[in-house]
PDB file of N, CA and C in Angstrom:
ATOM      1  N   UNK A   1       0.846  -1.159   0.000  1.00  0.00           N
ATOM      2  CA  UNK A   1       0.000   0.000   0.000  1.00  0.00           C
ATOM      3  C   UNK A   1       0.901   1.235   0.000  1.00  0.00           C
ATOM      4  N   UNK A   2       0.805   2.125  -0.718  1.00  0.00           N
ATOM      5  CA  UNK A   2       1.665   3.310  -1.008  1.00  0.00           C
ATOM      6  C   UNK A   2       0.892   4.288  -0.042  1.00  0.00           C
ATOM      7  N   UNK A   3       2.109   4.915   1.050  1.00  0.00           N
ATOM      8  CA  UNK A   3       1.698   6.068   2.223  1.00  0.00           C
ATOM      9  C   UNK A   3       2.395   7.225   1.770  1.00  0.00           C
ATOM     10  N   UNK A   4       2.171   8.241   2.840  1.00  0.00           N
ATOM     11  CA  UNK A   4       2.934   9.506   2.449  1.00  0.00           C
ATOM     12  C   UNK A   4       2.841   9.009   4.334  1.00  0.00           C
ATOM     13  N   UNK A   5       4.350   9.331   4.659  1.00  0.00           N
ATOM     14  CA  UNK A   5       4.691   9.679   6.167  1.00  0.00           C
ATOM     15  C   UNK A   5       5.488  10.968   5.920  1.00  0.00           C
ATOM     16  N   UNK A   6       4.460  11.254   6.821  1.00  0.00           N
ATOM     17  CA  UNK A   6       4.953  13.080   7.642  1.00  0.00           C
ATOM     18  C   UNK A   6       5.499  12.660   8.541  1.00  0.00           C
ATOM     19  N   UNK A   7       6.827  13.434   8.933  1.00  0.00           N
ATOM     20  CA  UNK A   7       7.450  13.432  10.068  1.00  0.00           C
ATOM     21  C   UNK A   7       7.930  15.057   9.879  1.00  0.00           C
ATOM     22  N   UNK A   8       7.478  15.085  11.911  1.00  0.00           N
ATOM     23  CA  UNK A   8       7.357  16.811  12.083  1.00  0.00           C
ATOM     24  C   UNK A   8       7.980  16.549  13.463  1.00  0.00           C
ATOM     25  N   UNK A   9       9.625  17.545  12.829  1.00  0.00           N
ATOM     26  CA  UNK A   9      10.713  17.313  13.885  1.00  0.00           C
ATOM     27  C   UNK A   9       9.998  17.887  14.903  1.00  0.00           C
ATOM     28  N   UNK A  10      10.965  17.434  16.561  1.00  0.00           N
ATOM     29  CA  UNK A  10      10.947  18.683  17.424  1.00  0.00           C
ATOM     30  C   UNK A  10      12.284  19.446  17.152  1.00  0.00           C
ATOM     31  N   UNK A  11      12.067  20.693  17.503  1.00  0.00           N
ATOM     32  CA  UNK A  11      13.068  21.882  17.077  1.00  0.00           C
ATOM     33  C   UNK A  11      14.132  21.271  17.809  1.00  0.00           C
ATOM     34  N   UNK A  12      13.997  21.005  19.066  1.00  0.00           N
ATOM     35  CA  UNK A  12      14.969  21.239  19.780  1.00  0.00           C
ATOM     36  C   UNK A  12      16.020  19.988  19.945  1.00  0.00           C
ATOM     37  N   UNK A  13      15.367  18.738  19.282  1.00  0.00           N
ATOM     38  CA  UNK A  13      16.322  17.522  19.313  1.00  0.00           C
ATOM     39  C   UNK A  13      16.278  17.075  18.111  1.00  0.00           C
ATOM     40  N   UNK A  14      15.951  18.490  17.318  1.00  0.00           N
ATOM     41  CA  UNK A  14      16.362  18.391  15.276  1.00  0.00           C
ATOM     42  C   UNK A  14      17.869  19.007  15.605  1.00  0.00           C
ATOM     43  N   UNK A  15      17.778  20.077  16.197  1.00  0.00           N
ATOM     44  CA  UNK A  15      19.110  21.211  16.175  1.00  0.00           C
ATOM     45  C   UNK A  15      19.894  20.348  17.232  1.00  0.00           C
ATOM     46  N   UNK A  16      19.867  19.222  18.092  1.00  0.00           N
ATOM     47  CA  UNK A  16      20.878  18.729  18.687  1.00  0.00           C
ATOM     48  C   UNK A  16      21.119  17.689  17.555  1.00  0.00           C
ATOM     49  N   UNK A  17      20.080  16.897  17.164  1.00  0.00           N
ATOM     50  CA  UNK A  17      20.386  15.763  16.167  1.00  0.00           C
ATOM     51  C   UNK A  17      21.534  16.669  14.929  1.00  0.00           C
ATOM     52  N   UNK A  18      21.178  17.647  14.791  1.00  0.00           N
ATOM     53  CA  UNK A  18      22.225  18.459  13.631  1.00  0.00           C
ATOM     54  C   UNK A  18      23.430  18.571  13.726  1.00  0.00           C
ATOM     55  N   UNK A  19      23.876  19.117  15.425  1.00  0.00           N
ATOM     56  CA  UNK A  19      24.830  19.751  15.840  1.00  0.00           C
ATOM     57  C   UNK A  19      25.849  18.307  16.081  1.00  0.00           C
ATOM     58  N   UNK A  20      25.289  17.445  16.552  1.00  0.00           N
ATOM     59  CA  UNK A  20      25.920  15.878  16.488  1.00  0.00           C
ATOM     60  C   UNK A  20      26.192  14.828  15.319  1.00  0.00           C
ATOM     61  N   UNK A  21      25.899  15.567  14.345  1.00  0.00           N
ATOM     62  CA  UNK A  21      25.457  14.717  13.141  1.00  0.00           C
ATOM     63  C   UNK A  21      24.673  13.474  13.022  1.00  0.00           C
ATOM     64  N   UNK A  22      23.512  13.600  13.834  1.00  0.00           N
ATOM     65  CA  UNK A  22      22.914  12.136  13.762  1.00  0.00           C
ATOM     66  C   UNK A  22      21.861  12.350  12.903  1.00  0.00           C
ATOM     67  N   UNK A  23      21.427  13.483  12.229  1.00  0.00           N
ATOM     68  CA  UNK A  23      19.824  13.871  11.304  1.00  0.00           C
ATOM     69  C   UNK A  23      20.115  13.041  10.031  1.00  0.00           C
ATOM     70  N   UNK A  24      21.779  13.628   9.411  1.00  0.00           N
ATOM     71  CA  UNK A  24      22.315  12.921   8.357  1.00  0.00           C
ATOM     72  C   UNK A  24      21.655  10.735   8.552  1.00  0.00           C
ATOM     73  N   UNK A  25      22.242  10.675   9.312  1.00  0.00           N
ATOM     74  CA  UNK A  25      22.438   8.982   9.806  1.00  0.00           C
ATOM     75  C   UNK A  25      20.661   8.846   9.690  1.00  0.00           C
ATOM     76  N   UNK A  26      19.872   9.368  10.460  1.00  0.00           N
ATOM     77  CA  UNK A  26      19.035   8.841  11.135  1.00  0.00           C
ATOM     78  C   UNK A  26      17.781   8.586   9.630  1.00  0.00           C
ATOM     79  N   UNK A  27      18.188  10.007   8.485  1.00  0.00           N
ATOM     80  CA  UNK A  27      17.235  10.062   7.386  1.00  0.00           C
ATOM     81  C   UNK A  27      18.314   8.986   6.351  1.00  0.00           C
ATOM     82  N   UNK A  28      19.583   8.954   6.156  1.00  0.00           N
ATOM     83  CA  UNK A  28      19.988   7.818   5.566  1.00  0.00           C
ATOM     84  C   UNK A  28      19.651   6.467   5.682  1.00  0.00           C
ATOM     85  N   UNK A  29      19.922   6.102   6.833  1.00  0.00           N
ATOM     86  CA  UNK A  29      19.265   4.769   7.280  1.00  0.00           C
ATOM     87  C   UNK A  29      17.905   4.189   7.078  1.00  0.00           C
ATOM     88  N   UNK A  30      16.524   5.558   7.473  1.00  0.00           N
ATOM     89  CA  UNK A  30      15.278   5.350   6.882  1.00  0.00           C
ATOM     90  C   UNK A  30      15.205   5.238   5.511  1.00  0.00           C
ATOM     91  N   UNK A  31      15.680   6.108   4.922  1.00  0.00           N
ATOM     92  CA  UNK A  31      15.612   5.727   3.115  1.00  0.00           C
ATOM     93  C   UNK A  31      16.311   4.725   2.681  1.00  0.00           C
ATOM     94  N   UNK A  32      17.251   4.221   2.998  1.00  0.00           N
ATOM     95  CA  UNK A  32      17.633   3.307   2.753  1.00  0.00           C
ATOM     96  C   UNK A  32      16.382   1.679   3.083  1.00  0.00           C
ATOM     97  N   UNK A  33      16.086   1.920   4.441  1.00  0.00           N
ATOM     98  CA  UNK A  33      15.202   0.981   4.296  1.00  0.00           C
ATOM     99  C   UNK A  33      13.878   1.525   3.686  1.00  0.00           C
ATOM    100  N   UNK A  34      13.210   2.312   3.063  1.00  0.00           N
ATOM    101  CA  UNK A  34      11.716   2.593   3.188  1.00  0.00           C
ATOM    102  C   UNK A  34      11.825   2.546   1.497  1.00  0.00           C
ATOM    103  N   UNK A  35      12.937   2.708   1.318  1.00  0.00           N
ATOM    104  CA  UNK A  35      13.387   2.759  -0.730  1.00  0.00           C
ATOM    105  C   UNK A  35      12.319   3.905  -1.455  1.00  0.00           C
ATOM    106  N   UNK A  36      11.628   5.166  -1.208  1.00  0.00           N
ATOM    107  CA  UNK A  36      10.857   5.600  -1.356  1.00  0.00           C
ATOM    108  C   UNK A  36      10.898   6.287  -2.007  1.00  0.00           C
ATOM    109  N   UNK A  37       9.601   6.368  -3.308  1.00  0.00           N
ATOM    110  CA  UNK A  37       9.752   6.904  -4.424  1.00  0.00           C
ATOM    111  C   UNK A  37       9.622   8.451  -4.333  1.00  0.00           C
ATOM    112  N   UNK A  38       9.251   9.186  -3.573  1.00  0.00           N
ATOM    113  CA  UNK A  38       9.130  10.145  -3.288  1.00  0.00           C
ATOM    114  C   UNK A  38      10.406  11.203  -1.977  1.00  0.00           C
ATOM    115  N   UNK A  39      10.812  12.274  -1.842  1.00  0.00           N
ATOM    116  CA  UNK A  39      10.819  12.509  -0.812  1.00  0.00           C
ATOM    117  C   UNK A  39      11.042  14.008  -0.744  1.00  0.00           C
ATOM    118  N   UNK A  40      10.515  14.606  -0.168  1.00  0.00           N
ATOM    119  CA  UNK A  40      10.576  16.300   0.237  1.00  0.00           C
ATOM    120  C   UNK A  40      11.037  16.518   1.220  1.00  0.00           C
ATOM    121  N   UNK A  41      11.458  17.824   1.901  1.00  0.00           N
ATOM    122  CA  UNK A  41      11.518  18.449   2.952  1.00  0.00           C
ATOM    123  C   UNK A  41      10.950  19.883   2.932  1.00  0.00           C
ATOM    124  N   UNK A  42      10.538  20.492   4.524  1.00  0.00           N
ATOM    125  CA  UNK A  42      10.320  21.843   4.192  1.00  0.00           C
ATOM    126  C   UNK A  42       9.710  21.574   5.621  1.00  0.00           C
ATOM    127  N   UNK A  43       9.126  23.002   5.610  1.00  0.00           N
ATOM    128  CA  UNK A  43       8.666  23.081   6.739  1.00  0.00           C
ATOM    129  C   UNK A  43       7.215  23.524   7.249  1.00  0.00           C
ATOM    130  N   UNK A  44       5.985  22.781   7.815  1.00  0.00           N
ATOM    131  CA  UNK A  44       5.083  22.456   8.385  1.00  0.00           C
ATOM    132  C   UNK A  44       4.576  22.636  10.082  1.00  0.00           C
ATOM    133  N   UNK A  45       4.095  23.549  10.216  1.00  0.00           N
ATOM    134  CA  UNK A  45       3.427  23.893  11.231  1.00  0.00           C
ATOM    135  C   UNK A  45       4.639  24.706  12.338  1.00  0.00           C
ATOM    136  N   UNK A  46       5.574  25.208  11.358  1.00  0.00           N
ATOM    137  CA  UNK A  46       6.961  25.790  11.751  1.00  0.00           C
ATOM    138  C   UNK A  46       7.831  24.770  12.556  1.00  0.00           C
ATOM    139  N   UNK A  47       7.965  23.538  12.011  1.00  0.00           N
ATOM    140  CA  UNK A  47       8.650  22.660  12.134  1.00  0.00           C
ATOM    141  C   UNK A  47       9.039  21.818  11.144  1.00  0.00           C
ATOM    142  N   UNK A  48      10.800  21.287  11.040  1.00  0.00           N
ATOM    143  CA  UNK A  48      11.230  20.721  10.351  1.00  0.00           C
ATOM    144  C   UNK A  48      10.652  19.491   9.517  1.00  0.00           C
ATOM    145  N   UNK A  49      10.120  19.468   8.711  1.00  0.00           N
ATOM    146  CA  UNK A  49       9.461  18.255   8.141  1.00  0.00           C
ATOM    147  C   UNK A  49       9.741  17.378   6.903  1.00  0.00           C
ATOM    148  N   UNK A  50       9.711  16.163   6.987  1.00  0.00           N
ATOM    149  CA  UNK A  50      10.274  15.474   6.443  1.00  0.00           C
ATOM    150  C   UNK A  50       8.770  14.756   5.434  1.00  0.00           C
ATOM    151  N   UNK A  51       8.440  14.527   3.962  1.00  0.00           N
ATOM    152  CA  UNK A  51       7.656  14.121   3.509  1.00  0.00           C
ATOM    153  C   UNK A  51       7.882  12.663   2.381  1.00  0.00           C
ATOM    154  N   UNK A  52       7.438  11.441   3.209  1.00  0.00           N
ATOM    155  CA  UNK A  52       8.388  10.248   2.441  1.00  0.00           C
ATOM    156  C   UNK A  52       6.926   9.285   1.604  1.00  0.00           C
ATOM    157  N   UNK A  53       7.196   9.415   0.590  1.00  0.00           N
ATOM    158  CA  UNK A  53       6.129   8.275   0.065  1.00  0.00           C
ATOM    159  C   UNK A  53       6.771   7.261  -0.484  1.00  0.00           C
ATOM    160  N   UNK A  54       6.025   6.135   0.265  1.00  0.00           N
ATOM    161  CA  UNK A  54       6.897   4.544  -0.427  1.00  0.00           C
ATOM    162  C   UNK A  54       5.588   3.546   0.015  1.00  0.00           C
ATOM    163  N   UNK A  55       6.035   2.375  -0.542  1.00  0.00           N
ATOM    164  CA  UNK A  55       5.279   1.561  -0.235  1.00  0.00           C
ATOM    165  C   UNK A  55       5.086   0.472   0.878  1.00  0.00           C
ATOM    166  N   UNK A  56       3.785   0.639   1.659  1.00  0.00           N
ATOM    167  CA  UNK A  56       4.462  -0.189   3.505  1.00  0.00           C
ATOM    168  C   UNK A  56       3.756  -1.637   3.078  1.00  0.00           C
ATOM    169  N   UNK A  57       5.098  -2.281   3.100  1.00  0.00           N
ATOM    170  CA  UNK A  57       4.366  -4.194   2.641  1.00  0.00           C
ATOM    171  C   UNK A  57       4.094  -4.341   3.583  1.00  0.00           C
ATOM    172  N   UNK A  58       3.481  -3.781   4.827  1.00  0.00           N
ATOM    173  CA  UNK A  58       3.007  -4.910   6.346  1.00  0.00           C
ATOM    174  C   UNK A  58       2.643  -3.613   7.641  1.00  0.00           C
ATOM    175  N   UNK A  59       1.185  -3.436   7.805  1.00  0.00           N
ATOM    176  CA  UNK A  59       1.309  -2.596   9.051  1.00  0.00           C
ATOM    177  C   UNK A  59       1.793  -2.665  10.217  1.00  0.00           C
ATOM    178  N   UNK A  60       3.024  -3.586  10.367  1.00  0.00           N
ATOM    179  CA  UNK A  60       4.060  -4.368  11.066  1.00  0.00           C
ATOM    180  C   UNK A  60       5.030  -3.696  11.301  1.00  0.00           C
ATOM    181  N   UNK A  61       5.582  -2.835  10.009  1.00  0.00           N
ATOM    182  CA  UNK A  61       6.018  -2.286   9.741  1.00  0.00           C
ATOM    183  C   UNK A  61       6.356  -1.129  10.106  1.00  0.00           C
ATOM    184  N   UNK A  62       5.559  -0.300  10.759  1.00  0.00           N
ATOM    185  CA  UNK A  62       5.319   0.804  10.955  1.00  0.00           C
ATOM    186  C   UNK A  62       5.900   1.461  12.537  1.00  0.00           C
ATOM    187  N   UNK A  63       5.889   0.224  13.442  1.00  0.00           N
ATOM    188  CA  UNK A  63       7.267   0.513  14.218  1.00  0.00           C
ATOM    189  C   UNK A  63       8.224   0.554  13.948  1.00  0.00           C
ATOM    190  N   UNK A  64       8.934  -0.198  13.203  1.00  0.00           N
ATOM    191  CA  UNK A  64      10.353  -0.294  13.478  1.00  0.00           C
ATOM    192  C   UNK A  64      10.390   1.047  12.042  1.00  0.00           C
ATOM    193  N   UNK A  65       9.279   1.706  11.409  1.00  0.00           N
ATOM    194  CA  UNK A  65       9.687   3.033  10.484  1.00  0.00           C
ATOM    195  C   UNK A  65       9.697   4.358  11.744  1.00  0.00           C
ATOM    196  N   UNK A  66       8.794   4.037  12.452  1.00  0.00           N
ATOM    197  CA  UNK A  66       8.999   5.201  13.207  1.00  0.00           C
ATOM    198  C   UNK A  66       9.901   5.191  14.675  1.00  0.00           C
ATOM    199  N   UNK A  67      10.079   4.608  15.077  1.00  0.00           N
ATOM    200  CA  UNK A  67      10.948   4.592  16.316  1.00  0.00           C
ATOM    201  C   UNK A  67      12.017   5.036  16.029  1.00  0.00           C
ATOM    202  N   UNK A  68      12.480   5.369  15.171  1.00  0.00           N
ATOM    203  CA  UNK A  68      13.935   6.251  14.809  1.00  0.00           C
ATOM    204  C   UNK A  68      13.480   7.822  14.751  1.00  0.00           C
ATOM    205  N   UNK A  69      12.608   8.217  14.475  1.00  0.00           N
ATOM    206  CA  UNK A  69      12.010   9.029  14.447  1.00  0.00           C
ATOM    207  C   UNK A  69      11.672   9.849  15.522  1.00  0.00           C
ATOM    208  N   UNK A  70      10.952   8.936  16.061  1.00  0.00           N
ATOM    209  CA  UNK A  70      10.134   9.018  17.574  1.00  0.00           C
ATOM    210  C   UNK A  70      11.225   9.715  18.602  1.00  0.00           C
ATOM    211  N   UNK A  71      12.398   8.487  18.542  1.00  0.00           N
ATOM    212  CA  UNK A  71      13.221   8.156  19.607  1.00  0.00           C
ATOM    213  C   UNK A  71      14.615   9.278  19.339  1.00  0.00           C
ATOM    214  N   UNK A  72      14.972   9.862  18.330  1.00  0.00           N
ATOM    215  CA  UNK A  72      15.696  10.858  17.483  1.00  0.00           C
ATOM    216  C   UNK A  72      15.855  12.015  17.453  1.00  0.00           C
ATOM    217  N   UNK A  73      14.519  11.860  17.611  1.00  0.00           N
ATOM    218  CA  UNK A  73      14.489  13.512  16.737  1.00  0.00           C
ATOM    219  C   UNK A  73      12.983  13.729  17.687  1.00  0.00           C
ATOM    220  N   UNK A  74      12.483  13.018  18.341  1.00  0.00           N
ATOM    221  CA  UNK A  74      10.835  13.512  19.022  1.00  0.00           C
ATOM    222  C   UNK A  74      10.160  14.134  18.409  1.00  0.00           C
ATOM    223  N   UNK A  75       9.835  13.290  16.900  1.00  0.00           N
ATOM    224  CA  UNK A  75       9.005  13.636  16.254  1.00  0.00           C
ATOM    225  C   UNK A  75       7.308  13.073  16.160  1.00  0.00           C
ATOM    226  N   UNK A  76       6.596  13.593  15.473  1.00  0.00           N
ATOM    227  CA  UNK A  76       5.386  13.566  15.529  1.00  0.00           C
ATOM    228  C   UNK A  76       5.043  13.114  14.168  1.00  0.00           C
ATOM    229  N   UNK A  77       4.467  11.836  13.749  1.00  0.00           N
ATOM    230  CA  UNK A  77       4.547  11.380  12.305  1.00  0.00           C
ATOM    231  C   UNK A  77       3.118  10.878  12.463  1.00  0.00           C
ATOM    232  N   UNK A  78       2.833  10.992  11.136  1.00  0.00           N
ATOM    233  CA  UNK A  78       1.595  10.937  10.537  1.00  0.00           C
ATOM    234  C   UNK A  78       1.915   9.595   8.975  1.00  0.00           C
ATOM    235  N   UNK A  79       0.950   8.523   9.396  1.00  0.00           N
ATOM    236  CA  UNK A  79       0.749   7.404   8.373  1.00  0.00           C
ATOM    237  C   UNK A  79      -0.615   7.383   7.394  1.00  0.00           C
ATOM    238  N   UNK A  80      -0.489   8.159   6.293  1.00  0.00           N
ATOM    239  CA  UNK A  80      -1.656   8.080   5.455  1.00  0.00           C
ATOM    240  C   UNK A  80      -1.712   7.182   3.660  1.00  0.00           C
ATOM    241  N   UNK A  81      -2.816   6.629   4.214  1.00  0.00           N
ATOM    242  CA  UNK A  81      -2.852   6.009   2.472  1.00  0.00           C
ATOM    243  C   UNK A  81      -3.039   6.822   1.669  1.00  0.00           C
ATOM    244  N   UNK A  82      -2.543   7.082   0.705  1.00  0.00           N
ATOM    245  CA  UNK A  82      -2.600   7.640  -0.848  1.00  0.00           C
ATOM    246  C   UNK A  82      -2.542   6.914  -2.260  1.00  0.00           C
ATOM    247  N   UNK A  83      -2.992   7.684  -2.950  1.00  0.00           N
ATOM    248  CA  UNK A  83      -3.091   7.513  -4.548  1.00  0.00           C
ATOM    249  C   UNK A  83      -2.503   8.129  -5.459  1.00  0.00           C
ATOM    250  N   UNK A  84      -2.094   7.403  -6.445  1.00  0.00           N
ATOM    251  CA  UNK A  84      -1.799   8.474  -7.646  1.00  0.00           C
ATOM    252  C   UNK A  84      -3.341   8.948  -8.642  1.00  0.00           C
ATOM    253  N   UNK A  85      -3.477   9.357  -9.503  1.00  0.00           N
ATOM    254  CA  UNK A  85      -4.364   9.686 -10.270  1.00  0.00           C
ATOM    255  C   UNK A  85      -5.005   8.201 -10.756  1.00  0.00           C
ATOM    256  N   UNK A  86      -4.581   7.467 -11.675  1.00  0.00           N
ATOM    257  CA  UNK A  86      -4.628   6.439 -12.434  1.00  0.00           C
ATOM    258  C   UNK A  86      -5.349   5.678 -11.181  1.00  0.00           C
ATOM    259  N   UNK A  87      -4.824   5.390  -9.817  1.00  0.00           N
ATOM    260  CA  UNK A  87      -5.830   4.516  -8.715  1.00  0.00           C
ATOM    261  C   UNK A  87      -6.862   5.359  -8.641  1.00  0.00           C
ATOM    262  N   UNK A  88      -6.911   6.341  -7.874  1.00  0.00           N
ATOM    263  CA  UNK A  88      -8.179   6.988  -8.027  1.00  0.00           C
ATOM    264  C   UNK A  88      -9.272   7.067  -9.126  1.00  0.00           C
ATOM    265  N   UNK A  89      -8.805   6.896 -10.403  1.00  0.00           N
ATOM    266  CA  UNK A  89      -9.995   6.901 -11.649  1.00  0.00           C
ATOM    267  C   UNK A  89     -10.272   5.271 -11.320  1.00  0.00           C
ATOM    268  N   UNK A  90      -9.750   4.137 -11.170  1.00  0.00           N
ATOM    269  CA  UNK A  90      -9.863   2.879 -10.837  1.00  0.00           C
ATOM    270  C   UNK A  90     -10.826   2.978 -10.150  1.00  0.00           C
ATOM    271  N   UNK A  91     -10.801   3.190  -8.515  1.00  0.00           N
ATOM    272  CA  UNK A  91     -11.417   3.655  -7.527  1.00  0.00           C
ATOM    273  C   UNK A  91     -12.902   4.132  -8.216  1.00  0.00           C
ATOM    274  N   UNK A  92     -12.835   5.642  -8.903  1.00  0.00           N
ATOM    275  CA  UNK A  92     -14.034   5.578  -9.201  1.00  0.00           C
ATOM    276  C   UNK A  92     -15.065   4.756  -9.962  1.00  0.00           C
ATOM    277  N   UNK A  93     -14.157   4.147 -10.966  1.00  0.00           N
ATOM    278  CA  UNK A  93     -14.781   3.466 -11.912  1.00  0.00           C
ATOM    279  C   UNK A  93     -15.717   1.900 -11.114  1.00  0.00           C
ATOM    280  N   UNK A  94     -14.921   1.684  -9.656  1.00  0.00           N
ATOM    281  CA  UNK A  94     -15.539   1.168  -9.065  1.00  0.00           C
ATOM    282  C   UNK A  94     -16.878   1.456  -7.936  1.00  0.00           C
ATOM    283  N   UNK A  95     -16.626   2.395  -7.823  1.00  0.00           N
ATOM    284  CA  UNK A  95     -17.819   2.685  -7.169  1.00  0.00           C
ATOM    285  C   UNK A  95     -18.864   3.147  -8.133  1.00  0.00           C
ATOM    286  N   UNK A  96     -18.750   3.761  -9.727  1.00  0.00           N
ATOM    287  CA  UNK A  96     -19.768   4.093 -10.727  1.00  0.00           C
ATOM    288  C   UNK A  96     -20.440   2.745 -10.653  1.00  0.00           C
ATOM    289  N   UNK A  97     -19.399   1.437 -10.987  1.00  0.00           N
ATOM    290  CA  UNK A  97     -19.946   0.411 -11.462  1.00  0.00           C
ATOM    291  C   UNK A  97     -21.323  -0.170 -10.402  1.00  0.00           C
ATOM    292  N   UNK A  98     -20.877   0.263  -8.981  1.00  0.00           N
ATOM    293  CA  UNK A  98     -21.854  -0.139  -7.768  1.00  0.00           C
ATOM    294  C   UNK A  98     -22.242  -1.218  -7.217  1.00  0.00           C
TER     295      UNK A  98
END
């Protein structure tokens, strides 16, 4: 199932994670495992934010994506399903059909 995870640093153990170099490590290591076709940064609700879309084979999963996160940086992440265009016309074409 293809997500978009938000992750919305805390300021204050983004700028220690920085000053130590662990932000580098901590977003290498996640992309490396999450392989994700997508990824942004910027900033959200005036906090550092990180925007990753990939695909989660197992809602199993979803600890061991965020506890680096969590435990890191004391962030606040958000797990949502998404679509591209092409699913969504699918999608509709299924609910027209009824």
């Amino acid at each position: 199932m293809r997500v978009l995870l938000t992750v919305e640093m805390d300021t204050d153990k983004a700028n220690a994670a920085i000053r130590d170099n662990k932000l580098g490590q901590v977003m290498e290591s996640t992309l490396a495992a999450l392989k994700p076709e997508a990824v942004y940064f910027g900033a959200h609700n005036g906090k550092r934010t990180g925007f990753f879309v990939f695909d989660l084979a197992d809602l199993s999963d979803i600890p061991s994506i965020a506890e680096p996160f969590f435990q890191e940086l004391g962030a606040g992440i958000d797990v949502i399903p998404v679509m591209d265009f092409t699913e969504v016309q699918k999608g509709l074409q299924k609910y027209a059909a009824g």
